[in-house]
PDB file of N, CA and C in Angstrom:
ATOM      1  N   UNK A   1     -76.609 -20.106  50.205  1.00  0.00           N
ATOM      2  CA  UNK A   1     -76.835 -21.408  49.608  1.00  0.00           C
ATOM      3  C   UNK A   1     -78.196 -21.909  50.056  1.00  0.00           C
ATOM      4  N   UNK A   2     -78.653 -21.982  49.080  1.00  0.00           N
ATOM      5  CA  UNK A   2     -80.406 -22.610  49.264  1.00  0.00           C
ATOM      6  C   UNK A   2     -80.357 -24.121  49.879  1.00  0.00           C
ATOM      7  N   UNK A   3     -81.358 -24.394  51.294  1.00  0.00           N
ATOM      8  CA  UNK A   3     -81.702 -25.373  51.763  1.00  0.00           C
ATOM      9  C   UNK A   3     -82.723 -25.863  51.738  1.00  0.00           C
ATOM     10  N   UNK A   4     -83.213 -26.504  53.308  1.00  0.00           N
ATOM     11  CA  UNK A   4     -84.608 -27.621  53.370  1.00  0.00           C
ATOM     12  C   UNK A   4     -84.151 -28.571  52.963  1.00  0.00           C
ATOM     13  N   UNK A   5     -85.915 -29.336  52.973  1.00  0.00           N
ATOM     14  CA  UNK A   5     -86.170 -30.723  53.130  1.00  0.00           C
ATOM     15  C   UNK A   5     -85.941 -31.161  51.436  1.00  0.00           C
ATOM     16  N   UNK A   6     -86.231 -30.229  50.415  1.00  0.00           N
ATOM     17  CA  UNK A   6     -85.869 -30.229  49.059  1.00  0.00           C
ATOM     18  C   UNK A   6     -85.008 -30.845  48.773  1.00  0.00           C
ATOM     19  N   UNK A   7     -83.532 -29.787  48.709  1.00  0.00           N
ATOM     20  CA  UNK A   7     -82.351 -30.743  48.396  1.00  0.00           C
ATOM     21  C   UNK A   7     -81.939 -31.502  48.907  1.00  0.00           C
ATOM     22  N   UNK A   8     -82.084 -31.624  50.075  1.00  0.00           N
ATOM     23  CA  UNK A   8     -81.966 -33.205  50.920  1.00  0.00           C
ATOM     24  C   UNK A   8     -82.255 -33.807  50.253  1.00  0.00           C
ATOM     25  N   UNK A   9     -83.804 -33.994  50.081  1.00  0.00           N
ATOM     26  CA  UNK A   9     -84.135 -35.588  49.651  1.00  0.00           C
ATOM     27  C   UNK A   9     -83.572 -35.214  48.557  1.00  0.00           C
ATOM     28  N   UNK A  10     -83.597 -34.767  47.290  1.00  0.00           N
ATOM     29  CA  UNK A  10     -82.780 -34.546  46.296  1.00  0.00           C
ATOM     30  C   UNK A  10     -81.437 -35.609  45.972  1.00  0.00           C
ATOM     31  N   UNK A  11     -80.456 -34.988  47.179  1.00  0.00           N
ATOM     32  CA  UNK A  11     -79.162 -35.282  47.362  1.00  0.00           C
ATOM     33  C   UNK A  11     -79.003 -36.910  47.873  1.00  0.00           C
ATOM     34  N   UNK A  12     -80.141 -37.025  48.886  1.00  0.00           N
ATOM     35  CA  UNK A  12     -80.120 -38.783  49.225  1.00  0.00           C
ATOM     36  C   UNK A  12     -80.803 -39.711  47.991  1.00  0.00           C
ATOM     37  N   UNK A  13     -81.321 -38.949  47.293  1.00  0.00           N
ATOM     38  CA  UNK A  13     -82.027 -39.906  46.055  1.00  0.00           C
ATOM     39  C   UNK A  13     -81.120 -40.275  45.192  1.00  0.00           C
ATOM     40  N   UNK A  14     -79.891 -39.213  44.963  1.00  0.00           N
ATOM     41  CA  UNK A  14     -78.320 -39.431  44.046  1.00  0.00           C
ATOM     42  C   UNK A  14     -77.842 -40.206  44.504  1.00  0.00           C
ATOM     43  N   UNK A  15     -77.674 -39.824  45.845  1.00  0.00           N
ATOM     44  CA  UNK A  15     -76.546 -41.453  46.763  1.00  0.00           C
ATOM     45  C   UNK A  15     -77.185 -42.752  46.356  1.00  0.00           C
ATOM     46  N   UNK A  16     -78.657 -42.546  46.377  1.00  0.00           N
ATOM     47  CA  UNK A  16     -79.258 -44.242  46.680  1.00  0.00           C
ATOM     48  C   UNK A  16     -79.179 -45.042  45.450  1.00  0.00           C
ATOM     49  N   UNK A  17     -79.217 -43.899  43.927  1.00  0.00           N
ATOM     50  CA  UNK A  17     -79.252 -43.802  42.758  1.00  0.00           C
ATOM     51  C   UNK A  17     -77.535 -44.402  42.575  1.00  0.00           C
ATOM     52  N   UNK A  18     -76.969 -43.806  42.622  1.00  0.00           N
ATOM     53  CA  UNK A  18     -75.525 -44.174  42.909  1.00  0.00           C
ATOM     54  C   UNK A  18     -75.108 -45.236  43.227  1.00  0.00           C
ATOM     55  N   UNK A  19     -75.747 -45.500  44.616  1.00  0.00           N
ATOM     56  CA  UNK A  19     -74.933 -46.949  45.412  1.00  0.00           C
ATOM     57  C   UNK A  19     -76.007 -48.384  44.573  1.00  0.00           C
ATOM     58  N   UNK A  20     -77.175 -48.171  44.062  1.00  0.00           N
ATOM     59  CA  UNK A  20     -77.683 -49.207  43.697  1.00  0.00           C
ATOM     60  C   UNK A  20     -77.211 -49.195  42.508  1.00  0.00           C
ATOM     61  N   UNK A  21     -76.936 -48.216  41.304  1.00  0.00           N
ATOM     62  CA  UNK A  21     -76.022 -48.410  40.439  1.00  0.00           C
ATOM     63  C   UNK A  21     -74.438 -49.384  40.573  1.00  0.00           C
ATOM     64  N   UNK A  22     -73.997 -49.297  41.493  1.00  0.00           N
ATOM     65  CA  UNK A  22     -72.839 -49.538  41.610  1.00  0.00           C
ATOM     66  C   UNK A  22     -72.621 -51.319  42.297  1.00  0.00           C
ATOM     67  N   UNK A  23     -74.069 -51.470  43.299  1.00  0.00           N
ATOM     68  CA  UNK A  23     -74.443 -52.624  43.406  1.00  0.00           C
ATOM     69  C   UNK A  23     -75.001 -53.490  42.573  1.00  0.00           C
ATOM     70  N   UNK A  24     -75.284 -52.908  41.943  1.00  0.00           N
ATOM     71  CA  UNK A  24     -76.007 -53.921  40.851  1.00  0.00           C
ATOM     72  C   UNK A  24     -74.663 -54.575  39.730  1.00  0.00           C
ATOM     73  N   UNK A  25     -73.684 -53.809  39.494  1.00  0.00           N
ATOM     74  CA  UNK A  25     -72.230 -53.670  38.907  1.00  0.00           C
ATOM     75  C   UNK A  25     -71.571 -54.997  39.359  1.00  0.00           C
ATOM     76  N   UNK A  26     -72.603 -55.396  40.515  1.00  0.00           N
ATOM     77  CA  UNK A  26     -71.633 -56.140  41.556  1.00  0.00           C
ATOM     78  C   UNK A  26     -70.145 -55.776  42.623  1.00  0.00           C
ATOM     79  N   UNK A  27     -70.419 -54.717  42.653  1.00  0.00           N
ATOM     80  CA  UNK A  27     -69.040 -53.744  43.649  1.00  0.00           C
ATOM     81  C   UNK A  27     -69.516 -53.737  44.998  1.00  0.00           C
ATOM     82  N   UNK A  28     -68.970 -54.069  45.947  1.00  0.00           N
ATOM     83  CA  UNK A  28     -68.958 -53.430  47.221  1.00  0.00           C
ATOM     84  C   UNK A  28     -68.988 -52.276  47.175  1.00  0.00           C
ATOM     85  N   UNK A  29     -70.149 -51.875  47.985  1.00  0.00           N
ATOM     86  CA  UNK A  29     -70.301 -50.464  48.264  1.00  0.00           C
ATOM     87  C   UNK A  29     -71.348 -50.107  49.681  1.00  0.00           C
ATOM     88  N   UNK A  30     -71.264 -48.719  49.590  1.00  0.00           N
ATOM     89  CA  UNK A  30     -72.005 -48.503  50.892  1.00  0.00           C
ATOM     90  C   UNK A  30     -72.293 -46.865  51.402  1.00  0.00           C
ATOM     91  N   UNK A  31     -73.670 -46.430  51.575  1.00  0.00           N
ATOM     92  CA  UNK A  31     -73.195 -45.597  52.043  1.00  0.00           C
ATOM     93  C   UNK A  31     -72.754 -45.060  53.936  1.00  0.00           C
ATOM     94  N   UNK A  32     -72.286 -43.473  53.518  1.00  0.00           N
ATOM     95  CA  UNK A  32     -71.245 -43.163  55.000  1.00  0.00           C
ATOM     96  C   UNK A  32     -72.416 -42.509  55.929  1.00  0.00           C
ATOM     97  N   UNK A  33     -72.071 -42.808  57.212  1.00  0.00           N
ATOM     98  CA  UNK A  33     -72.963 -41.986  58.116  1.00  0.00           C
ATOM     99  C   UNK A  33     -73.341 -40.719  57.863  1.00  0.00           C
ATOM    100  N   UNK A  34     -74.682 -40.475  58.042  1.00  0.00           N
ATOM    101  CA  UNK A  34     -75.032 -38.731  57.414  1.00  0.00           C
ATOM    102  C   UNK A  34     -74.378 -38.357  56.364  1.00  0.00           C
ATOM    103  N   UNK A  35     -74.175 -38.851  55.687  1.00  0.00           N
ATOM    104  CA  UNK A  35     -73.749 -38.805  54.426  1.00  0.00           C
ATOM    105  C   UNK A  35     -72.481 -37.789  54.152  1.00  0.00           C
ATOM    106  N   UNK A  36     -71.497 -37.980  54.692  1.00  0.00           N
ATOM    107  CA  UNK A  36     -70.250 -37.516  54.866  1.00  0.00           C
ATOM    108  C   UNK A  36     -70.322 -36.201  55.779  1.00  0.00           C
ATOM    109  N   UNK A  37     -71.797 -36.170  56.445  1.00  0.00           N
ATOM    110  CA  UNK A  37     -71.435 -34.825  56.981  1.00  0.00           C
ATOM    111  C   UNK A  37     -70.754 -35.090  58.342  1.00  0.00           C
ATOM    112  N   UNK A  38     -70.131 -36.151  59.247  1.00  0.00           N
ATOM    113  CA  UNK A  38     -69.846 -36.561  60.580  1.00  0.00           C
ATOM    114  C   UNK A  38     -68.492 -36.574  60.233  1.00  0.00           C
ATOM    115  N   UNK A  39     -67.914 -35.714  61.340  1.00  0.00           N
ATOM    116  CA  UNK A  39     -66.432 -36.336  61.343  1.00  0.00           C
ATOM    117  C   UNK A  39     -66.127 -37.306  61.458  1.00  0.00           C
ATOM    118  N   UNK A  40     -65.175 -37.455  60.056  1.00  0.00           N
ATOM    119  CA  UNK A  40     -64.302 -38.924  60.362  1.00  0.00           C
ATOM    120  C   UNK A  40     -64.448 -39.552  58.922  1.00  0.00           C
ATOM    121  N   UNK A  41     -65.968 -39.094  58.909  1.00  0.00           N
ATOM    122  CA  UNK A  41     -66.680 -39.910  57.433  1.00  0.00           C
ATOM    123  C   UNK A  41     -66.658 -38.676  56.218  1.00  0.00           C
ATOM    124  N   UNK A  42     -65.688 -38.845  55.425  1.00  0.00           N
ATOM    125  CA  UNK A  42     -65.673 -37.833  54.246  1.00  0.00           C
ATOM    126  C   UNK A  42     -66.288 -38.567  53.096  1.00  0.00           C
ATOM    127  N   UNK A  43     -67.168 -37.804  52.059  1.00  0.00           N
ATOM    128  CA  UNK A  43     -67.542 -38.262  51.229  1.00  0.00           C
ATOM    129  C   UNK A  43     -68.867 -39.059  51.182  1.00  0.00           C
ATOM    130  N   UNK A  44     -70.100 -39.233  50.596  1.00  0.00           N
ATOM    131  CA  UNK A  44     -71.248 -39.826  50.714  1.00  0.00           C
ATOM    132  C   UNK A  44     -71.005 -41.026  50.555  1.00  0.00           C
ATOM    133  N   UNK A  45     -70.541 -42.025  50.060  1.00  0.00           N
ATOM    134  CA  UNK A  45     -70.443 -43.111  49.957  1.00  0.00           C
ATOM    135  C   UNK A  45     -68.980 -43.841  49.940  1.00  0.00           C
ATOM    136  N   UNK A  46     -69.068 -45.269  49.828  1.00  0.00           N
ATOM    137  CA  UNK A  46     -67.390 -45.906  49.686  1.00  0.00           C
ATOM    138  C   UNK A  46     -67.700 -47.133  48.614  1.00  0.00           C
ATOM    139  N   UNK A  47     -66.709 -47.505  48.265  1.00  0.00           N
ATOM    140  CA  UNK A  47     -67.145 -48.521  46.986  1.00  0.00           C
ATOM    141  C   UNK A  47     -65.469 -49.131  46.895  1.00  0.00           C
ATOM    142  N   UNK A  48     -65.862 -50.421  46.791  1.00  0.00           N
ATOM    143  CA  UNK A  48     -64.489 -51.066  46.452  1.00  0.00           C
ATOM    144  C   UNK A  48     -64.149 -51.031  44.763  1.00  0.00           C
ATOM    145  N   UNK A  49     -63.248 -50.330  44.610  1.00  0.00           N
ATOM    146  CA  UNK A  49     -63.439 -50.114  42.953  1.00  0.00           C
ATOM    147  C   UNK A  49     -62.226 -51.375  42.162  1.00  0.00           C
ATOM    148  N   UNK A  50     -62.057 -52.382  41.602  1.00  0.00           N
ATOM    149  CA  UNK A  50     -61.138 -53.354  41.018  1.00  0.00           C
ATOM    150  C   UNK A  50     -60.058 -52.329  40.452  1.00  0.00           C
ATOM    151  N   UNK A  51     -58.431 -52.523  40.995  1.00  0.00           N
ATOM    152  CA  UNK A  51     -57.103 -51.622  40.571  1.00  0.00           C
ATOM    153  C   UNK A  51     -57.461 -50.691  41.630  1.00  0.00           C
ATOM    154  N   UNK A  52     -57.969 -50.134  42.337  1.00  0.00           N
ATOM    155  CA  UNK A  52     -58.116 -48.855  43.164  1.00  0.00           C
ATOM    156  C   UNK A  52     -57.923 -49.256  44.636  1.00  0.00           C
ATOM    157  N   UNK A  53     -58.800 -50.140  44.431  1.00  0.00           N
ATOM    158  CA  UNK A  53     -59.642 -50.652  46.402  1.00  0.00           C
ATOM    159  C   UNK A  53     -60.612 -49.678  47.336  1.00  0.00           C
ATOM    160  N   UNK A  54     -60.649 -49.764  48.280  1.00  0.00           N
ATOM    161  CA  UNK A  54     -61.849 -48.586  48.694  1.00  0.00           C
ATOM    162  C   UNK A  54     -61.553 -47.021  48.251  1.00  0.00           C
ATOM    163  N   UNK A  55     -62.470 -46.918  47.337  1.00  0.00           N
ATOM    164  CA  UNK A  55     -62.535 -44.955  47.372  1.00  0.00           C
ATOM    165  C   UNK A  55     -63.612 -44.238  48.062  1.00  0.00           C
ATOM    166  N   UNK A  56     -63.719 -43.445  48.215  1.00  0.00           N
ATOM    167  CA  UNK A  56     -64.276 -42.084  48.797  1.00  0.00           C
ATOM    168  C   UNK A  56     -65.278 -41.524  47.448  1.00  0.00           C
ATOM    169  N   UNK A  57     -66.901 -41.316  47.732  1.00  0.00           N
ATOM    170  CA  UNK A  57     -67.451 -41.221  46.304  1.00  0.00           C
ATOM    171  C   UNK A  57     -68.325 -40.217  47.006  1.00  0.00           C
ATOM    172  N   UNK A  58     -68.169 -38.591  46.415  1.00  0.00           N
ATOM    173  CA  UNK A  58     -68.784 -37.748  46.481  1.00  0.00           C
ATOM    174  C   UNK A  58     -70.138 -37.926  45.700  1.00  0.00           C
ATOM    175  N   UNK A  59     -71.277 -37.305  46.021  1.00  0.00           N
ATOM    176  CA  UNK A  59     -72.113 -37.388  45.141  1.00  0.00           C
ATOM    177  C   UNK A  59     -72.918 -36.388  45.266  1.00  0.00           C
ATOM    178  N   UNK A  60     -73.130 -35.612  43.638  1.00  0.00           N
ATOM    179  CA  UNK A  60     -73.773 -34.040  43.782  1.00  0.00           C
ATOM    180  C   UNK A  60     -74.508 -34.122  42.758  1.00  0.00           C
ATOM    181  N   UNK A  61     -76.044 -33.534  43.271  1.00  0.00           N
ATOM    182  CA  UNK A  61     -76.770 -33.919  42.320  1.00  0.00           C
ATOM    183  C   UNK A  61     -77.573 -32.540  42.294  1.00  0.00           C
ATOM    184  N   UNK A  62     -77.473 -31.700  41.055  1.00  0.00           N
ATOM    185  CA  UNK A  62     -77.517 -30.623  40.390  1.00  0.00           C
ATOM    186  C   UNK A  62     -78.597 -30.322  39.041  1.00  0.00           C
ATOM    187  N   UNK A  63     -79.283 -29.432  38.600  1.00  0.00           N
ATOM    188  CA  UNK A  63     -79.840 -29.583  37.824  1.00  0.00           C
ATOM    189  C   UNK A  63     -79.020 -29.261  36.678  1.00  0.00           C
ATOM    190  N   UNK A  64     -77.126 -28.725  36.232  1.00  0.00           N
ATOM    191  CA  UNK A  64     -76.704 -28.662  35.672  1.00  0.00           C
ATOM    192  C   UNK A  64     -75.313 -28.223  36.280  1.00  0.00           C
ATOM    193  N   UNK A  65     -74.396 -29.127  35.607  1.00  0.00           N
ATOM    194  CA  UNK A  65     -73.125 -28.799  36.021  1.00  0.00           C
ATOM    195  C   UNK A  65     -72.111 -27.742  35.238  1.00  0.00           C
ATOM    196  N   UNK A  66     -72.646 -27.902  33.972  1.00  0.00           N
ATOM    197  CA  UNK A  66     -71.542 -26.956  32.936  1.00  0.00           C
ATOM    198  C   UNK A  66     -70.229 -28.067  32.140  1.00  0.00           C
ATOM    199  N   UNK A  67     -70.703 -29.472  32.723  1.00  0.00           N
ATOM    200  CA  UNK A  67     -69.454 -30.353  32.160  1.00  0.00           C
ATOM    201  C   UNK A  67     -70.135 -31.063  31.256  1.00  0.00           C
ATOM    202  N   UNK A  68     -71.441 -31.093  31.301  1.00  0.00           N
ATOM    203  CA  UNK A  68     -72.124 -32.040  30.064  1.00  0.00           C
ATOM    204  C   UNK A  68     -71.925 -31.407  28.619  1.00  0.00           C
ATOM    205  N   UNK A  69     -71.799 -30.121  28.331  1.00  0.00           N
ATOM    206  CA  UNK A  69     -71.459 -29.974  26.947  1.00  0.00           C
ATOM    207  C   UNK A  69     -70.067 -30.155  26.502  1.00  0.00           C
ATOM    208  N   UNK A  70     -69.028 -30.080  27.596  1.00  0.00           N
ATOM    209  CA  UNK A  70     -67.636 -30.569  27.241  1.00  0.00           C
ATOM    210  C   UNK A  70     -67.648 -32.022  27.309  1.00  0.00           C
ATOM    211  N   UNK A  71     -68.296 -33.065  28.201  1.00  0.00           N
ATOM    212  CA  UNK A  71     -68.798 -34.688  27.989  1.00  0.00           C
ATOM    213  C   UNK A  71     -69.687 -34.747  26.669  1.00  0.00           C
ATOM    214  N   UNK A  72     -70.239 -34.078  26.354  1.00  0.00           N
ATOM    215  CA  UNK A  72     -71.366 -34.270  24.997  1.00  0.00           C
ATOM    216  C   UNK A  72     -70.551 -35.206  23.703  1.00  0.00           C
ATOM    217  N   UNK A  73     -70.902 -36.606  23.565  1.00  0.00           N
ATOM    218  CA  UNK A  73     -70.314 -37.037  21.964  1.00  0.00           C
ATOM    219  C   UNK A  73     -68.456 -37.203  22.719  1.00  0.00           C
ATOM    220  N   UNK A  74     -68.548 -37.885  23.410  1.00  0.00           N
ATOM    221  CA  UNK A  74     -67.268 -37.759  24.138  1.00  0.00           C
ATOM    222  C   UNK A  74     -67.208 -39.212  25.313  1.00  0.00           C
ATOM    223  N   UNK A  75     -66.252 -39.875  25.296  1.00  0.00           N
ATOM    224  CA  UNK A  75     -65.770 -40.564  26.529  1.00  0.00           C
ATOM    225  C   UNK A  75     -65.277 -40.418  27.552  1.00  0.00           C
ATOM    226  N   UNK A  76     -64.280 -39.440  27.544  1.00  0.00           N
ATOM    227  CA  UNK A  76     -63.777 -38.885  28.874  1.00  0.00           C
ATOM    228  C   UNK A  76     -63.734 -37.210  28.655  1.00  0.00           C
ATOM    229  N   UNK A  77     -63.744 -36.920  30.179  1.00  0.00           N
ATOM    230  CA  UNK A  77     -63.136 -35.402  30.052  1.00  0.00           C
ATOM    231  C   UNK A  77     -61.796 -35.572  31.044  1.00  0.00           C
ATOM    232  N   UNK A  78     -60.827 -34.718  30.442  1.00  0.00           N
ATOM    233  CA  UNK A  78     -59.919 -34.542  31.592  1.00  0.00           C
ATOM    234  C   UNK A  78     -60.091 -32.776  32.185  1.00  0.00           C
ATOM    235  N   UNK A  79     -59.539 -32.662  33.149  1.00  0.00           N
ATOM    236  CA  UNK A  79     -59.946 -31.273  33.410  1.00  0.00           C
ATOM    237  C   UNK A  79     -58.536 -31.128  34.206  1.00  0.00           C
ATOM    238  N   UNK A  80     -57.675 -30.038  34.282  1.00  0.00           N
ATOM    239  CA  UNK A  80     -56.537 -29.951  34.792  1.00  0.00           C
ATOM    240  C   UNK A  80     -56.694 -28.723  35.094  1.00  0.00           C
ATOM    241  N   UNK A  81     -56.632 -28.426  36.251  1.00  0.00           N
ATOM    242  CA  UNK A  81     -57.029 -27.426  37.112  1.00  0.00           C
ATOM    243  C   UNK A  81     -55.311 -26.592  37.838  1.00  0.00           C
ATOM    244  N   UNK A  82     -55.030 -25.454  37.489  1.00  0.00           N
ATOM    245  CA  UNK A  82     -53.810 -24.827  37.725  1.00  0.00           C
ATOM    246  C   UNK A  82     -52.940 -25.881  38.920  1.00  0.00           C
ATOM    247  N   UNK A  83     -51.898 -26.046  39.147  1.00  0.00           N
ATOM    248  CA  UNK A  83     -51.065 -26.308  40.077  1.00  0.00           C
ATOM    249  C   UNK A  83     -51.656 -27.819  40.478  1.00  0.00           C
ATOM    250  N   UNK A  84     -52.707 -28.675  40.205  1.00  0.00           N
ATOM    251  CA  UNK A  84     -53.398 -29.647  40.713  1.00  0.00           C
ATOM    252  C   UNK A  84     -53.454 -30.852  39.767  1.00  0.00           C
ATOM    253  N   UNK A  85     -53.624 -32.655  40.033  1.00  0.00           N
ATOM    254  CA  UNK A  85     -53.395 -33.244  39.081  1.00  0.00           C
ATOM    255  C   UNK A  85     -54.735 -32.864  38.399  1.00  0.00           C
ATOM    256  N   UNK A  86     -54.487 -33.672  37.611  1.00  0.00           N
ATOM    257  CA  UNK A  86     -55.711 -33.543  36.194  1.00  0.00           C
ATOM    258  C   UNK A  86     -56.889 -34.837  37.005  1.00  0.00           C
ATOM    259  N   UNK A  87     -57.816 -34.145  36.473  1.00  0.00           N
ATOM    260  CA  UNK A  87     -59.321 -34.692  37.183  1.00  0.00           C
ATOM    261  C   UNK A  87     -59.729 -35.601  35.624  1.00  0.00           C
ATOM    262  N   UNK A  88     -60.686 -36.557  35.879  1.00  0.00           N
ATOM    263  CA  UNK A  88     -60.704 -37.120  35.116  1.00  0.00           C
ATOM    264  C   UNK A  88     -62.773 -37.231  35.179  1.00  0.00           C
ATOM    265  N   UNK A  89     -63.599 -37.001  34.084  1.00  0.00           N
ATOM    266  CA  UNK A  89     -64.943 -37.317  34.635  1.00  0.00           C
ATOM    267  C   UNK A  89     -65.687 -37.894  33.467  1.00  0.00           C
ATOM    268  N   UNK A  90     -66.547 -39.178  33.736  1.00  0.00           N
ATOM    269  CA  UNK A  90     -66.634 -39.890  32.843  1.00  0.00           C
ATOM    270  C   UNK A  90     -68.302 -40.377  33.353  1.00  0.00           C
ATOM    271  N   UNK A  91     -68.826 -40.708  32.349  1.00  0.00           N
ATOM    272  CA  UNK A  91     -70.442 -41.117  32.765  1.00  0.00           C
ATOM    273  C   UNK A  91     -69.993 -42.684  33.125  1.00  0.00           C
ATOM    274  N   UNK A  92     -71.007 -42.465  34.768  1.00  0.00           N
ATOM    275  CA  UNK A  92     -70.598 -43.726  35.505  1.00  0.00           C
ATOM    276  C   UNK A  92     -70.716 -45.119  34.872  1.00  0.00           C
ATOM    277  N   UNK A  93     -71.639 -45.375  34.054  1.00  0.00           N
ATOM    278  CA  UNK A  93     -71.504 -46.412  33.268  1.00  0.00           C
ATOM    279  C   UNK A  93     -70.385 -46.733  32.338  1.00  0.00           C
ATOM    280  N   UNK A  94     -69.745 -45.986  31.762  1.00  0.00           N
ATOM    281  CA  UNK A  94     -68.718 -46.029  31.146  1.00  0.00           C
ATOM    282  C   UNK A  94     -67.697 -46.497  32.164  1.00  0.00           C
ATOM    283  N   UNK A  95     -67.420 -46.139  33.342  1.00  0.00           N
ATOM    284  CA  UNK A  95     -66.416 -45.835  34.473  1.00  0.00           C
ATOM    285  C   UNK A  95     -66.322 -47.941  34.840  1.00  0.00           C
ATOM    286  N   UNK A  96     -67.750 -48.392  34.671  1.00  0.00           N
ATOM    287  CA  UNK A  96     -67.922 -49.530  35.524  1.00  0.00           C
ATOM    288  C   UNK A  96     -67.995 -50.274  34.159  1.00  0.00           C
ATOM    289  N   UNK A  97     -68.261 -49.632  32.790  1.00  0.00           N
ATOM    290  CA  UNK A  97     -67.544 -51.015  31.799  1.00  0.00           C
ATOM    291  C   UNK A  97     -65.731 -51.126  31.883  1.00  0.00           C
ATOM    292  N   UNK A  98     -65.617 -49.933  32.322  1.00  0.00           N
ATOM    293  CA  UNK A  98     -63.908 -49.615  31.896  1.00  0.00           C
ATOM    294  C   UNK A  98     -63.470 -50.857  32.728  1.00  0.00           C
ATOM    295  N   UNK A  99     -64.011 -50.445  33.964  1.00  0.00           N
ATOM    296  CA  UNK A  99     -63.472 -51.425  35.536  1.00  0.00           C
ATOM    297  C   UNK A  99     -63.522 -53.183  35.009  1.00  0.00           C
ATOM    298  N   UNK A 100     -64.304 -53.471  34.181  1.00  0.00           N
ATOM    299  CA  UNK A 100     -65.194 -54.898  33.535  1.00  0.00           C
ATOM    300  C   UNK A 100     -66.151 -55.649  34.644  1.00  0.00           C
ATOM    301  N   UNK A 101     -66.947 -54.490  34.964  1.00  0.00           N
ATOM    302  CA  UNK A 101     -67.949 -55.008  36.054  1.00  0.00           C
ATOM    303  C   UNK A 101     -69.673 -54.855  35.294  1.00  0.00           C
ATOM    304  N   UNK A 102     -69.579 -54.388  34.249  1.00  0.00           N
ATOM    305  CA  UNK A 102     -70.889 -54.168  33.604  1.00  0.00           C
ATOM    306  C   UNK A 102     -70.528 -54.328  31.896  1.00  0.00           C
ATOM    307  N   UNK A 103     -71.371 -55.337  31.554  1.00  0.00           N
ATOM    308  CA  UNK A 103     -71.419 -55.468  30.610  1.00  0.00           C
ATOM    309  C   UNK A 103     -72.335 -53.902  30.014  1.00  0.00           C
ATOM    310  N   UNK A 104     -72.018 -53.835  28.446  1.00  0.00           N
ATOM    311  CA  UNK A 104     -72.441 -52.988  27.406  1.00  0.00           C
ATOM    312  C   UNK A 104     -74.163 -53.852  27.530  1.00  0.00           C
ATOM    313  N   UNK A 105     -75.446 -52.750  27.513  1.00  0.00           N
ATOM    314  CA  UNK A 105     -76.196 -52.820  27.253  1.00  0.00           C
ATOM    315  C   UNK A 105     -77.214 -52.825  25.800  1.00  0.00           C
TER     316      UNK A 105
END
């Protein structure tokens, strides 16, 4: 697995991208020490989500995932993965009109 100073900053530019997205939404949020890499602290960030309450918010930032052509012209994806519940992945803006924390632009 390819490292350095690259995907680092990379990966902290998603979080910061992320948590100011989500602040601006008006949500509590925040990110986790070293960015989930410290025990104790799972996950890059936390966010109080309205119906949920604090979640755990991974954040991976890729030059391609393989889910944007199944998201393409689409609102949700569900993805149900053998023996596991069904995953649900949705472009975050959509996620934070659903919640009614961001108005439609």
């Amino acid at each position: 697995m390819p490292g350095g100073k690259g995907p680092k900053r990379k990966g902290t530019r998603a979080e910061r991208e992320a948590l100011k997205l989500l602040k601006e939404a008006g949500l509590e949020a925040r990110r986790v020490p070293l960015s989930g890499s410290a025990p104790g602290y799972p996950g890059d960030l936390v966010a109080h989500l309205p119906g949920l309450g604090e979640v755990v918010v991974e954040v991976k930032a890729r030059r391609r995932f393989g889910l944007e052509g199944w998201l393409e012209g689409r609102g949700l994806l569900v993805l149900r993965p053998d023996r596991r519940p069904p995953l649900a992945v949705m472009r975050l803006e959509h996620l934070l009109k659903a919640l009614g924390v961001k108005e439609e632009t």
